[in-house]
C-alpha atoms as a PDB file:
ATOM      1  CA  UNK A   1      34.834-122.231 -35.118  1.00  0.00           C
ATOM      2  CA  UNK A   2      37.848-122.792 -37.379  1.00  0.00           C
ATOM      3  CA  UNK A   3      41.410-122.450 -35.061  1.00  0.00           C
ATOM      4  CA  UNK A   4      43.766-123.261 -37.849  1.00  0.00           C
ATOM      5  CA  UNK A   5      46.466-121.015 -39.068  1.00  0.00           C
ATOM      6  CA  UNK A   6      49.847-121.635 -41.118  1.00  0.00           C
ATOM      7  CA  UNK A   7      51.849-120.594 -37.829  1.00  0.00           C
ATOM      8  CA  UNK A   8      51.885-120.401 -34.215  1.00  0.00           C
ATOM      9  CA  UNK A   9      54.782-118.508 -31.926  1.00  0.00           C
ATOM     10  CA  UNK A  10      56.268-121.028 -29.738  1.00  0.00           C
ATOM     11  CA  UNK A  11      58.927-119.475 -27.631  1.00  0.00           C
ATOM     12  CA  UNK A  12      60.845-117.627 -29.643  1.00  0.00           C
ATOM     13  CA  UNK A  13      59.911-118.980 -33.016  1.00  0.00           C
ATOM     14  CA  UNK A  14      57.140-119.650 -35.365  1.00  0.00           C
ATOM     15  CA  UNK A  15      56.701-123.142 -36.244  1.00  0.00           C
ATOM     16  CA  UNK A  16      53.620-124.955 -38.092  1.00  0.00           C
ATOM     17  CA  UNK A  17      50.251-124.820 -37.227  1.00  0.00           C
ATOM     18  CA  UNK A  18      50.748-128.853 -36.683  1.00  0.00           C
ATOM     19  CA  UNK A  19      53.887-128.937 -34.525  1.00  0.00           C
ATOM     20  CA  UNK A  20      52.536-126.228 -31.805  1.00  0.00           C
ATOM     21  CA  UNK A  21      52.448-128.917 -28.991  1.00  0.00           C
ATOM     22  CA  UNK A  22      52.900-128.834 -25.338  1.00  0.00           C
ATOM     23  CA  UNK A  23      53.386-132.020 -23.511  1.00  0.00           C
ATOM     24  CA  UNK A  24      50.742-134.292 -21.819  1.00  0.00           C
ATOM     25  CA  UNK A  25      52.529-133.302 -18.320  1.00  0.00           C
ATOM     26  CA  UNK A  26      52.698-130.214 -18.673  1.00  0.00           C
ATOM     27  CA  UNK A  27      50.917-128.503 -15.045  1.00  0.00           C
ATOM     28  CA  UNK A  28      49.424-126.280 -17.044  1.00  0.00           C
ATOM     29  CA  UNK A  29      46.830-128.747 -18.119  1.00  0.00           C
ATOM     30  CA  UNK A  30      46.529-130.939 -15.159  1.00  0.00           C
ATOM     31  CA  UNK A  31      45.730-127.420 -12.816  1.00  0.00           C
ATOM     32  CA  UNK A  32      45.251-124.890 -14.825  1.00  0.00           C
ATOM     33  CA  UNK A  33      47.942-122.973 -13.886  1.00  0.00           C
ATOM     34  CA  UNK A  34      48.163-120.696 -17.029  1.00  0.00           C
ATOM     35  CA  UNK A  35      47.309-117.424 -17.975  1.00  0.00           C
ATOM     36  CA  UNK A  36      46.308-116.073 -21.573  1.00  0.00           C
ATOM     37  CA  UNK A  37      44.883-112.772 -23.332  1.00  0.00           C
ATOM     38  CA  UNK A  38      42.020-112.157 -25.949  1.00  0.00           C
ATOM     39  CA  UNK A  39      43.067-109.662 -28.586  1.00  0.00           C
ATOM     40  CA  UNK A  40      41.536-108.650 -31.721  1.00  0.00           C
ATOM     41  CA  UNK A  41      43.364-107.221 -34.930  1.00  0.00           C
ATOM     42  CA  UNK A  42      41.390-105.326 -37.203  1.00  0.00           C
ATOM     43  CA  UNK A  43      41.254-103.725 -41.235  1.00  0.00           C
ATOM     44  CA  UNK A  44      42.307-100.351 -41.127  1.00  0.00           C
ATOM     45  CA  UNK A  45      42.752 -97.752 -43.768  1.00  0.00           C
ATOM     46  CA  UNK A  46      46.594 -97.998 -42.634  1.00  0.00           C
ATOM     47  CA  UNK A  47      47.030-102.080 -42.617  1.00  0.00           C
ATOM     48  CA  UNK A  48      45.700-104.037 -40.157  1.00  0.00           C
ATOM     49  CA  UNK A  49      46.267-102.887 -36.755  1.00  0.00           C
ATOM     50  CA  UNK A  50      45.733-104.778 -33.004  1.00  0.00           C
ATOM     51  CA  UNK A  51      43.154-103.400 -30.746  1.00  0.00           C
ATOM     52  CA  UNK A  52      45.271-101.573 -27.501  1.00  0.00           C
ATOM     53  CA  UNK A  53      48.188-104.404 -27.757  1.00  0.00           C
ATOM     54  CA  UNK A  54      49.982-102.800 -24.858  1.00  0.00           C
ATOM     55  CA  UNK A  55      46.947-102.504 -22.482  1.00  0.00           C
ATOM     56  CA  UNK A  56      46.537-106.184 -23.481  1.00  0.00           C
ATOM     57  CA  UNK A  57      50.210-107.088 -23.008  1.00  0.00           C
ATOM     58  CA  UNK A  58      50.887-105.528 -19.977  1.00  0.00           C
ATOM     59  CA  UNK A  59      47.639-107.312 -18.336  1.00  0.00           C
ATOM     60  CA  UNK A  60      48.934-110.483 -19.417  1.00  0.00           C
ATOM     61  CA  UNK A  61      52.638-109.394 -17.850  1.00  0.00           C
ATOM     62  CA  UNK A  62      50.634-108.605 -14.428  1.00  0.00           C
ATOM     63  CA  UNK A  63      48.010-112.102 -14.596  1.00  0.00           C
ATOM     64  CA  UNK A  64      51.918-113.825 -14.742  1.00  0.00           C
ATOM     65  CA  UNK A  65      52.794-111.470 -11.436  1.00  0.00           C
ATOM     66  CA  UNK A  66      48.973-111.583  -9.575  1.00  0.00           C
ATOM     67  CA  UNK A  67      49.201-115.658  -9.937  1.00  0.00           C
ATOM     68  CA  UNK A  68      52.828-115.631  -8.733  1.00  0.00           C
ATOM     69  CA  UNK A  69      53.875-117.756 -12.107  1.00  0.00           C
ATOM     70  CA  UNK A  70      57.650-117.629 -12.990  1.00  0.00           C
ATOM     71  CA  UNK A  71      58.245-114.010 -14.979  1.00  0.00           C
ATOM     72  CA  UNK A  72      58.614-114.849 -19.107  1.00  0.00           C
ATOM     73  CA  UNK A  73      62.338-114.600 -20.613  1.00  0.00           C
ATOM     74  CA  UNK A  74      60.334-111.779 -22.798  1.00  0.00           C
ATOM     75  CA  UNK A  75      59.779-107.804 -22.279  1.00  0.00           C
ATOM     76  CA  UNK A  76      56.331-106.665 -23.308  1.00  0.00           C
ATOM     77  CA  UNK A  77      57.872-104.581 -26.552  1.00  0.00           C
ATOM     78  CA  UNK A  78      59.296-108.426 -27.290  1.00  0.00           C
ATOM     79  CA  UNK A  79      55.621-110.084 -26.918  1.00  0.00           C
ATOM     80  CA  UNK A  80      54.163-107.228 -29.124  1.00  0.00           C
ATOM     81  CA  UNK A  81      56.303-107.587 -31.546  1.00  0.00           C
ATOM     82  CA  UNK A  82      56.122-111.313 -31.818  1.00  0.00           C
ATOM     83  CA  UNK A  83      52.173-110.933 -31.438  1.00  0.00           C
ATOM     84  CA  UNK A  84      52.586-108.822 -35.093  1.00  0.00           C
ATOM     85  CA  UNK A  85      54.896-111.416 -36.662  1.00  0.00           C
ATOM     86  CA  UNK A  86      52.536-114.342 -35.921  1.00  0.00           C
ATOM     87  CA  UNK A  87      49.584-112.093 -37.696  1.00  0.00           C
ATOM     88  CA  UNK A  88      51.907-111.363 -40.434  1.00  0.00           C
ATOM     89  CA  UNK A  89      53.445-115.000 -40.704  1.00  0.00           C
ATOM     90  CA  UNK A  90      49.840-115.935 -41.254  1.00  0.00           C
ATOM     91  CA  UNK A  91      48.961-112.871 -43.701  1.00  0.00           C
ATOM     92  CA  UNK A  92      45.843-111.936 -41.554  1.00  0.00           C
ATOM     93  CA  UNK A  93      44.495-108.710 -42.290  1.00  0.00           C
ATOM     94  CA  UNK A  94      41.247-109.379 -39.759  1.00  0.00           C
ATOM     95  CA  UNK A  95      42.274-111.690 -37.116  1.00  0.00           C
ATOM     96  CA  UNK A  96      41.617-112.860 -33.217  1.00  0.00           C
ATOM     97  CA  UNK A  97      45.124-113.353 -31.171  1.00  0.00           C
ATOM     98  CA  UNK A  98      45.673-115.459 -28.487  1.00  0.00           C
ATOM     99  CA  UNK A  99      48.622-115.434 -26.159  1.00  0.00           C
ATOM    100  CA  UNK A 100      48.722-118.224 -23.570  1.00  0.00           C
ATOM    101  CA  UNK A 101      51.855-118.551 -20.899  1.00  0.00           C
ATOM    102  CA  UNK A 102      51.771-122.268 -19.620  1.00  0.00           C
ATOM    103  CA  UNK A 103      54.415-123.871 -17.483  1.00  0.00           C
ATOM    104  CA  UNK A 104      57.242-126.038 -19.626  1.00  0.00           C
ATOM    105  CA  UNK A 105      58.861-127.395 -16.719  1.00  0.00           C
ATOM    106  CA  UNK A 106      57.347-127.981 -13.022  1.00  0.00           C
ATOM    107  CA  UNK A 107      54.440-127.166 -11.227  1.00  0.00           C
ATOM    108  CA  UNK A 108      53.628-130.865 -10.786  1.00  0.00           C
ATOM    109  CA  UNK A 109      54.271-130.699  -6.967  1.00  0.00           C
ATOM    110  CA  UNK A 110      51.188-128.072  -6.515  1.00  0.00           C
ATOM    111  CA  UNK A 111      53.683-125.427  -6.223  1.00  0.00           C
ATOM    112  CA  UNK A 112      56.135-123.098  -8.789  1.00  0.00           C
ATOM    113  CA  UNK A 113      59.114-123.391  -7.324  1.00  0.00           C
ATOM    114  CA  UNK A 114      61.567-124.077  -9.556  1.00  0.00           C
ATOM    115  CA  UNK A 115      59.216-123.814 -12.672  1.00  0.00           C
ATOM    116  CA  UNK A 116      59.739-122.219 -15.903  1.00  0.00           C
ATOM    117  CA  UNK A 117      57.095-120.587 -18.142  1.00  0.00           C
ATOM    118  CA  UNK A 118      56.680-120.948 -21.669  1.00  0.00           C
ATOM    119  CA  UNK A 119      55.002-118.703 -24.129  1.00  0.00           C
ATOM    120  CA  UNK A 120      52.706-119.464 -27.143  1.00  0.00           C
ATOM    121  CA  UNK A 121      50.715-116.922 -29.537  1.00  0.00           C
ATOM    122  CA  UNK A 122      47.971-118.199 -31.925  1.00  0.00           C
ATOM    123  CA  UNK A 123      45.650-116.151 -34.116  1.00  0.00           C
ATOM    124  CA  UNK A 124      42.563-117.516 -36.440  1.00  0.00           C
ATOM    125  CA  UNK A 125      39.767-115.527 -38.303  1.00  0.00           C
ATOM    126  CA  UNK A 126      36.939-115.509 -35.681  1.00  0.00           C
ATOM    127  CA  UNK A 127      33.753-113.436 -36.553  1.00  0.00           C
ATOM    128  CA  UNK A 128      31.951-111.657 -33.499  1.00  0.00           C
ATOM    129  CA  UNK A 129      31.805-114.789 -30.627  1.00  0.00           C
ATOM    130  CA  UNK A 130      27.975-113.907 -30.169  1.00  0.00           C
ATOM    131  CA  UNK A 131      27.199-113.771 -34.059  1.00  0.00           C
ATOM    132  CA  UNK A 132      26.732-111.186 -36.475  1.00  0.00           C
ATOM    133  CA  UNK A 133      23.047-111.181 -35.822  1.00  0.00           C
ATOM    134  CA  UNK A 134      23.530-110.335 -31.694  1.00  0.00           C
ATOM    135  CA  UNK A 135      25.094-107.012 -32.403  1.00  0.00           C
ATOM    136  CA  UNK A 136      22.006-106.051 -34.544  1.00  0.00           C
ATOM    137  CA  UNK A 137      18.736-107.714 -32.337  1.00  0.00           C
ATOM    138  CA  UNK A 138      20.452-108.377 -28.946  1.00  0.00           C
ATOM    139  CA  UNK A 139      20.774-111.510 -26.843  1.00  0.00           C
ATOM    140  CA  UNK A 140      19.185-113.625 -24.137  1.00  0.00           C
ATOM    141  CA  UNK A 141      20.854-114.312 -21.068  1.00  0.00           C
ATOM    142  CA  UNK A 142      20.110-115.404 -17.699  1.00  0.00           C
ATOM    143  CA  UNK A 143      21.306-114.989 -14.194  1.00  0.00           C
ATOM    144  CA  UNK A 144      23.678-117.497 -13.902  1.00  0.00           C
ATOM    145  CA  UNK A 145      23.299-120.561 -10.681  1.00  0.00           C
ATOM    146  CA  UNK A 146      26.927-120.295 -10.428  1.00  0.00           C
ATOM    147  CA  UNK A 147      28.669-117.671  -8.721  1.00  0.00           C
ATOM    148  CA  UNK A 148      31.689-115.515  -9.200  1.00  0.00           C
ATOM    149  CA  UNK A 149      34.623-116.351  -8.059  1.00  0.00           C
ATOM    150  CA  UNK A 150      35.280-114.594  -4.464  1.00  0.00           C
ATOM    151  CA  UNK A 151      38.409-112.438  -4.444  1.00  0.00           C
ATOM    152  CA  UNK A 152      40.337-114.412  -2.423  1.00  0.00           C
ATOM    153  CA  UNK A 153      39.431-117.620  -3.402  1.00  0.00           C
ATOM    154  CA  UNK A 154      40.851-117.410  -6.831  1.00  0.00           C
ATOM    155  CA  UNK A 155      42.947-114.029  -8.474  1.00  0.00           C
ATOM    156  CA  UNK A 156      40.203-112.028 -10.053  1.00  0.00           C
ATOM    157  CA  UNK A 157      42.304-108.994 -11.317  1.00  0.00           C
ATOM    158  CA  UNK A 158      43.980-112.414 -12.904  1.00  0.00           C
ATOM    159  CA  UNK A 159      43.291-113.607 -16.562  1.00  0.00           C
ATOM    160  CA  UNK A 160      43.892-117.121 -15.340  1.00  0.00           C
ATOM    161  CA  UNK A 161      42.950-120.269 -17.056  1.00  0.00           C
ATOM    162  CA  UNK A 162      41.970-121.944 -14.292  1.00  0.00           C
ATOM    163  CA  UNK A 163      39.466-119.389 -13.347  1.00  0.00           C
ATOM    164  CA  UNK A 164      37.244-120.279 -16.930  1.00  0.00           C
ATOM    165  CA  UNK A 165      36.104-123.519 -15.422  1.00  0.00           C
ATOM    166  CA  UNK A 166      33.186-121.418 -13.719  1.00  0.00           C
ATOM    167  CA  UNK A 167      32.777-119.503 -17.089  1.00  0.00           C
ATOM    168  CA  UNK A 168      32.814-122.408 -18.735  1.00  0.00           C
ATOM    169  CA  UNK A 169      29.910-124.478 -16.398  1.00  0.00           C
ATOM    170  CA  UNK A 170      27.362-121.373 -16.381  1.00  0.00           C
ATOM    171  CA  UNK A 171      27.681-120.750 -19.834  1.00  0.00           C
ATOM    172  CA  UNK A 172      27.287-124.369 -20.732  1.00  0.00           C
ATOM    173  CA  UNK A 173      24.532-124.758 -18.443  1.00  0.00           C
ATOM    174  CA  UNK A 174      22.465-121.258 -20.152  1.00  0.00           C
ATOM    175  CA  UNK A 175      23.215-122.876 -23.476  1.00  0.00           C
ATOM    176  CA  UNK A 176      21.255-125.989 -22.394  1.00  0.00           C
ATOM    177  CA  UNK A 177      18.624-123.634 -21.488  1.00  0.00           C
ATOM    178  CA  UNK A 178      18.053-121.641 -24.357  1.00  0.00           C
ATOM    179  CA  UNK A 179      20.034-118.528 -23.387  1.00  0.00           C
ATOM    180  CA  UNK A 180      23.542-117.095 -25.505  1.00  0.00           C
ATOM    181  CA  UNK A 181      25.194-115.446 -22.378  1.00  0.00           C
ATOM    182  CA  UNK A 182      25.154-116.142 -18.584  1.00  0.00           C
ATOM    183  CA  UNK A 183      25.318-113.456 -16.049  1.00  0.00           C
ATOM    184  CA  UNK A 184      27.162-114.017 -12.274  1.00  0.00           C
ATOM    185  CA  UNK A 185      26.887-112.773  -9.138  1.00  0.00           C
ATOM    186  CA  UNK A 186      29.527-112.236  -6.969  1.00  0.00           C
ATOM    187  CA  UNK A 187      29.457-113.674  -4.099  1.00  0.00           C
ATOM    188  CA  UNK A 188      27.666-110.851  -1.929  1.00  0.00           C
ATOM    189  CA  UNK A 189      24.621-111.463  -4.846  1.00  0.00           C
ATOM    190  CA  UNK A 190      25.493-108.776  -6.666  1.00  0.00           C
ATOM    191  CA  UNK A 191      25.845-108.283 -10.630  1.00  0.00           C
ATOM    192  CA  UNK A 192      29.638-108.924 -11.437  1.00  0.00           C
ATOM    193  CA  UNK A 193      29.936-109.629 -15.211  1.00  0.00           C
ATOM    194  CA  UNK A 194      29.173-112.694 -17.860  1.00  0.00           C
ATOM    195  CA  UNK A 195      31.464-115.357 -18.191  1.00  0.00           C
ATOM    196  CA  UNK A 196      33.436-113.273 -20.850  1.00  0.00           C
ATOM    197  CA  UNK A 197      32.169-109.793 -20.941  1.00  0.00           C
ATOM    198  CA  UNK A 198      31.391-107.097 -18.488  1.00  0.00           C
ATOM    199  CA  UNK A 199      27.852-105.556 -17.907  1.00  0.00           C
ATOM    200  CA  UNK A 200      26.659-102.312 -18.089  1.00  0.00           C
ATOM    201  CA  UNK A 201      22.940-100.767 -17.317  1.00  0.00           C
ATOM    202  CA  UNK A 202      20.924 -97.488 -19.318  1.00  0.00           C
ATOM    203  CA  UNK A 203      18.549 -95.974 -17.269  1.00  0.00           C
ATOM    204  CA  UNK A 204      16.901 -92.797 -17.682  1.00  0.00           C
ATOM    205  CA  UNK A 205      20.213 -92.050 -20.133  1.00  0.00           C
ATOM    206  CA  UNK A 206      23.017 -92.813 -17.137  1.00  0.00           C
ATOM    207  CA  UNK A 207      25.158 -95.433 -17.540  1.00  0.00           C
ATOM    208  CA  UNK A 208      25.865 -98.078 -14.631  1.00  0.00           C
ATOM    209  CA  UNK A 209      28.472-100.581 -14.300  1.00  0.00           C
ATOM    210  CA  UNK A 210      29.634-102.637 -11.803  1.00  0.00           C
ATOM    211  CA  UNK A 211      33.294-101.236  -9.945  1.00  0.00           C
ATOM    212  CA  UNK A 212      36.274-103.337 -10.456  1.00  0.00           C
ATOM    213  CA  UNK A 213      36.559-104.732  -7.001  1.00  0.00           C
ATOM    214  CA  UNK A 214      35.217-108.497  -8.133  1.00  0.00           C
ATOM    215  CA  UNK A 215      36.244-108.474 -11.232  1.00  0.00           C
ATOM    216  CA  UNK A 216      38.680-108.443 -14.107  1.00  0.00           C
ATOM    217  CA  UNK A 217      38.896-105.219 -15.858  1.00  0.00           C
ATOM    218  CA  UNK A 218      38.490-105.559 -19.467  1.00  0.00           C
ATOM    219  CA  UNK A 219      40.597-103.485 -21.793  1.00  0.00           C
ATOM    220  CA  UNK A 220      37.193-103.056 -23.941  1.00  0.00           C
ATOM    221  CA  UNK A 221      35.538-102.077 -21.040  1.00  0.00           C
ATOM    222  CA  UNK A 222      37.864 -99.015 -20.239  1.00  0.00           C
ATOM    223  CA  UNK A 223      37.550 -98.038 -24.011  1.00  0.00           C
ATOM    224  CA  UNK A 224      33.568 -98.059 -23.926  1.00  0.00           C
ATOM    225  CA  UNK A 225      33.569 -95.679 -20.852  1.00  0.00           C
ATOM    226  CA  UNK A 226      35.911 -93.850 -22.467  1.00  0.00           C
ATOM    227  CA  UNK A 227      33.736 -93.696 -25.323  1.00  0.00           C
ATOM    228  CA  UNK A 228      30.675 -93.165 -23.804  1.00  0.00           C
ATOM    229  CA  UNK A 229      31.769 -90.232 -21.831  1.00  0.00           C
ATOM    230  CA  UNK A 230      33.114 -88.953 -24.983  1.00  0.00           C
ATOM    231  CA  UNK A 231      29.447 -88.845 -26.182  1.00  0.00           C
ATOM    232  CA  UNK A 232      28.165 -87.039 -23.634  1.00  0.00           C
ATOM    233  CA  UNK A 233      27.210 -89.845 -21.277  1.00  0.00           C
ATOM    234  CA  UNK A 234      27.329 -90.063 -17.492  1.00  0.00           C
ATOM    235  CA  UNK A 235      29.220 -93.199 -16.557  1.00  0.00           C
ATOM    236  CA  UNK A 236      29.130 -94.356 -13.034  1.00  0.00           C
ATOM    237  CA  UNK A 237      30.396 -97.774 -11.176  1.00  0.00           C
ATOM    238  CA  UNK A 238      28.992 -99.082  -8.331  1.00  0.00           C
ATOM    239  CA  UNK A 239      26.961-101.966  -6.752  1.00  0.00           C
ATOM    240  CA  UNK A 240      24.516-103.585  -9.235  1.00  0.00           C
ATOM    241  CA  UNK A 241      21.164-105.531  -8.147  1.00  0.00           C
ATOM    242  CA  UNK A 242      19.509-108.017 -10.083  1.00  0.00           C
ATOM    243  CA  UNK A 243      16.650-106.542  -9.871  1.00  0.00           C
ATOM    244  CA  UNK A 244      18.312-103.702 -11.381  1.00  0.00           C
ATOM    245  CA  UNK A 245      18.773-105.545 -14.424  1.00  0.00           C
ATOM    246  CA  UNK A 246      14.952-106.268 -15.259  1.00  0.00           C
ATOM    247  CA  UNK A 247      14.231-102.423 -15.265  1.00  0.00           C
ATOM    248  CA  UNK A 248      17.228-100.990 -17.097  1.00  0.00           C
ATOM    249  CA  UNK A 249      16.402 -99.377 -20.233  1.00  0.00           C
ATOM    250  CA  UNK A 250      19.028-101.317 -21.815  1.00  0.00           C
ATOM    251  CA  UNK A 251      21.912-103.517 -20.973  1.00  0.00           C
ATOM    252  CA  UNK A 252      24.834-104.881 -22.925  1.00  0.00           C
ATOM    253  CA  UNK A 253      27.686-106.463 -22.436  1.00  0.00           C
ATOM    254  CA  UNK A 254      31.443-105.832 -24.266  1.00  0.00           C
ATOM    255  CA  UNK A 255      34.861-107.779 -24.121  1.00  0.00           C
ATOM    256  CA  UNK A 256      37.581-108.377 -26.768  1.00  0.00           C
ATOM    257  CA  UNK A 257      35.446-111.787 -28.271  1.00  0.00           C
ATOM    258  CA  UNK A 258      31.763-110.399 -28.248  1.00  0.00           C
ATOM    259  CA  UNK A 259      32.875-106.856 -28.961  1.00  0.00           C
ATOM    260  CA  UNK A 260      29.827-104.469 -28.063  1.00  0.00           C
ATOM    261  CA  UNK A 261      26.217-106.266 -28.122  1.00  0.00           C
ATOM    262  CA  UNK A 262      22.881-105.643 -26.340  1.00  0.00           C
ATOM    263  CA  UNK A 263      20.869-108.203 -23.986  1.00  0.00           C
ATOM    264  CA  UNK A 264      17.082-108.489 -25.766  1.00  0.00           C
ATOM    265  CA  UNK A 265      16.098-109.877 -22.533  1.00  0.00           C
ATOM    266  CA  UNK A 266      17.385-111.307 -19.197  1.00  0.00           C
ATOM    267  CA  UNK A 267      15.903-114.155 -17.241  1.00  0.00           C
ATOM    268  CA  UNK A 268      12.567-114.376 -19.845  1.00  0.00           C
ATOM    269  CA  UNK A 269      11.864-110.481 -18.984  1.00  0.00           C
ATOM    270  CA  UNK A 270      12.118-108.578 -22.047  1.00  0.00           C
ATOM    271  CA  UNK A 271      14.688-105.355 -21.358  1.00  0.00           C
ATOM    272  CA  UNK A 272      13.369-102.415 -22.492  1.00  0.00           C
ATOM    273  CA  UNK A 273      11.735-102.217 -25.546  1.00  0.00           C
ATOM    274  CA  UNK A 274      13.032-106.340 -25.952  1.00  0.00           C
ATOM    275  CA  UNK A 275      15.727-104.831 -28.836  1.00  0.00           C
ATOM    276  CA  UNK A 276      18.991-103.384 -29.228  1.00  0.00           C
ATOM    277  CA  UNK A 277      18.425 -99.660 -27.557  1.00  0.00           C
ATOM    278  CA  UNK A 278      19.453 -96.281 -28.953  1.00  0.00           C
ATOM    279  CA  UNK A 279      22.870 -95.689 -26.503  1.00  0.00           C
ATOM    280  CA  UNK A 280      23.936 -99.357 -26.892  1.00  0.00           C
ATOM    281  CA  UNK A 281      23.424 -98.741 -30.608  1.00  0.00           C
ATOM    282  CA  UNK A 282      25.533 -95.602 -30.269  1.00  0.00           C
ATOM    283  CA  UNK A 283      28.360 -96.970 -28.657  1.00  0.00           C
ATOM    284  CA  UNK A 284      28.580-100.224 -30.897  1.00  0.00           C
ATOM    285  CA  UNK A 285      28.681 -97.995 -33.717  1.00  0.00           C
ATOM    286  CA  UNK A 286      31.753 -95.230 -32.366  1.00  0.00           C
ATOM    287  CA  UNK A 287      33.531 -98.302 -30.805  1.00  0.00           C
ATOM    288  CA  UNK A 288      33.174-100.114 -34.669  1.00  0.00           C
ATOM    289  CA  UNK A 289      35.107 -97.156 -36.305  1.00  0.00           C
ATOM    290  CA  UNK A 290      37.433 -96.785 -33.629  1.00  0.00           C
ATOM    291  CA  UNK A 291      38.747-100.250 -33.734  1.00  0.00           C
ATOM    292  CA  UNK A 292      39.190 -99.782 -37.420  1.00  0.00           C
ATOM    293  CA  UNK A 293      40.983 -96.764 -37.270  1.00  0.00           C
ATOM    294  CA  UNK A 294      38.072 -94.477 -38.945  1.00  0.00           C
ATOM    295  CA  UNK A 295      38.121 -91.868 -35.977  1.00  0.00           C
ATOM    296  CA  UNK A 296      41.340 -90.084 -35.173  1.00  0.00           C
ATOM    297  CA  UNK A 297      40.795 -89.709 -31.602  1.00  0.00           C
ATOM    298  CA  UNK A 298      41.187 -93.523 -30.690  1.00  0.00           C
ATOM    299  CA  UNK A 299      44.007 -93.804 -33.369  1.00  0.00           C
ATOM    300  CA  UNK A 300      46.577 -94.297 -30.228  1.00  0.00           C
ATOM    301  CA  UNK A 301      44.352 -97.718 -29.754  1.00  0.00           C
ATOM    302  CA  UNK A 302      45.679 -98.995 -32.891  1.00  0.00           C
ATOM    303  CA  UNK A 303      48.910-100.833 -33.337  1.00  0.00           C
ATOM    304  CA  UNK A 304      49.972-101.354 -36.836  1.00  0.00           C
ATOM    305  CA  UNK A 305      51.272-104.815 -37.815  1.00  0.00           C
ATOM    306  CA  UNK A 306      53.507-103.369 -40.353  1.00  0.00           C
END
């Protein structure tokens, strides 16, 4: 995967991709004590145009408040607007955006009192993070040996850095085993969500999902229920078994990097009929031409660079 770009926003200014450093002291990367948004920007027939920038820029504001990190010198109009000049700086028309807060100054001492946060905004060309050929066949995945973080352990309703070290050790460990995507359990065993996506279950043409009390609610999340109960589909959340998993007509998973894309098979049990089903299918496609501006009903979920 490719990161570079001519720019990056470093508090307050763009400056080359080169020169976008933070220092080796920094708390940040010694605890983890950052937190960041995925966003996508997308062709439209209007320009390109970021995929629900508030929703995104307001959960970012409240990761900053949930942690307790020192509040950003920036309003949320002032990050969106500096989240457009990066994409334009770097004449993007198809782009994915990160935003990461980190801490300039303190935090050493285990604690933020009298820290100050910084603010950097990246964005690189990145394809769909599952591949191209996931959203047409489906993926494997696997219940996960690691569990979800309990809700008072670490700030789940948080987009915190720290909390991607248990992302990051399940998926590594279903990569070694074969499998694209790993799926956690929260720490009462039941389905919470993958280690960047959120779940959903078809059965009998109902839609399950797990409820947001474990986990963090993902702006693409709200938009496929939104979607899907635009289309005529009964959405529920609630509790979600494993077991549940292996007899769903279909499950998929969305999120800002793997977009909308169905699991082929879960824990070497085929799901379904072991392929990308019909209301997955559905939803992929609606949620395709939304994000590109193609269906004026969603056009409020499109902020235009220009």
């Amino acid at each position: 995967m490719g990161l570079e770009s001519k720019y990056i926003w470093m508090n307050g200014e763009l400056v080359e991709f080169e020169k976008a450093t933070v220092h080796f002291l920094t708390a940040t990367l010694h605890y983890g004590l950052g937190v960041f948004e995925g966003i996508r920007c997308y062709v439209t027939p209007r320009g390109p145009a970021v995929f629900r920038l508030g929703e995104h820029i307001q959960r970012l504001l409240n990761s900053i408040k949930v942690v307790g990190m020192p509040a950003l010198p920036y309003t949320a109009e002032q990050v969106s607007e500096a989240v457009c000049a990066t994409i334009r700086a770097n004449g993007f028309a198809e782009c994915y955006i990160r935003p990461l807060v980190y801490l300039v100054e303190g935090g050493m001492g285990l604690n933020f009192l009298g820290a100050k946060s910084g603010l950097g905004i990246a964005t690189w060309a990145w394809g769909n993070f599952l591949g191209d050929e996931a959203m047409q066949k489906g993926i494997r995945a696997n219940v996960s040996s690691f569990t979800r973080h309990h809700i008072n352990v670490m700030m789940t309703k948080s987009k915190a850095a720290g909390n991607y070290v248990n992302s990051t050790m399940a998926k590594t460990d279903s990569s070694r085993l074969g499998f694209q995507e790993a799926i956690m359990l929260d720490p009462q065993g039941y389905v919470a969500e993958c280690t960047g996506e959120n779940i959903f279950l078809v059965r009998n043409g109902r839609i399950l999902t797990p409820n947001l009390a474990t986990i963090l609610g993902g702006v693409t999340r709200d938009a496929v229920i939104t979607i899907a109960r635009d289309q005529g589909y009964s959405v529920e959340e609630g509790p979600v078994g494993r077991d549940m998993l292996y007899t769903a007509d279909e499950v998929f998973v969305c999120g800002t990097a793997a977009e909308v894309v169905g699991l082929s098979e879960i824990d070497f049990r085929p799901i379904g009929t072991g392929v990308t089903g019909p209301v997955t299918r559905r939803l992929q496609e609606v949620f395709t031409e939304a994000v590109r501006g193609k269906l004026p009903t969603y056009e409020s979920w499109c902020h235009f660079v220009e």
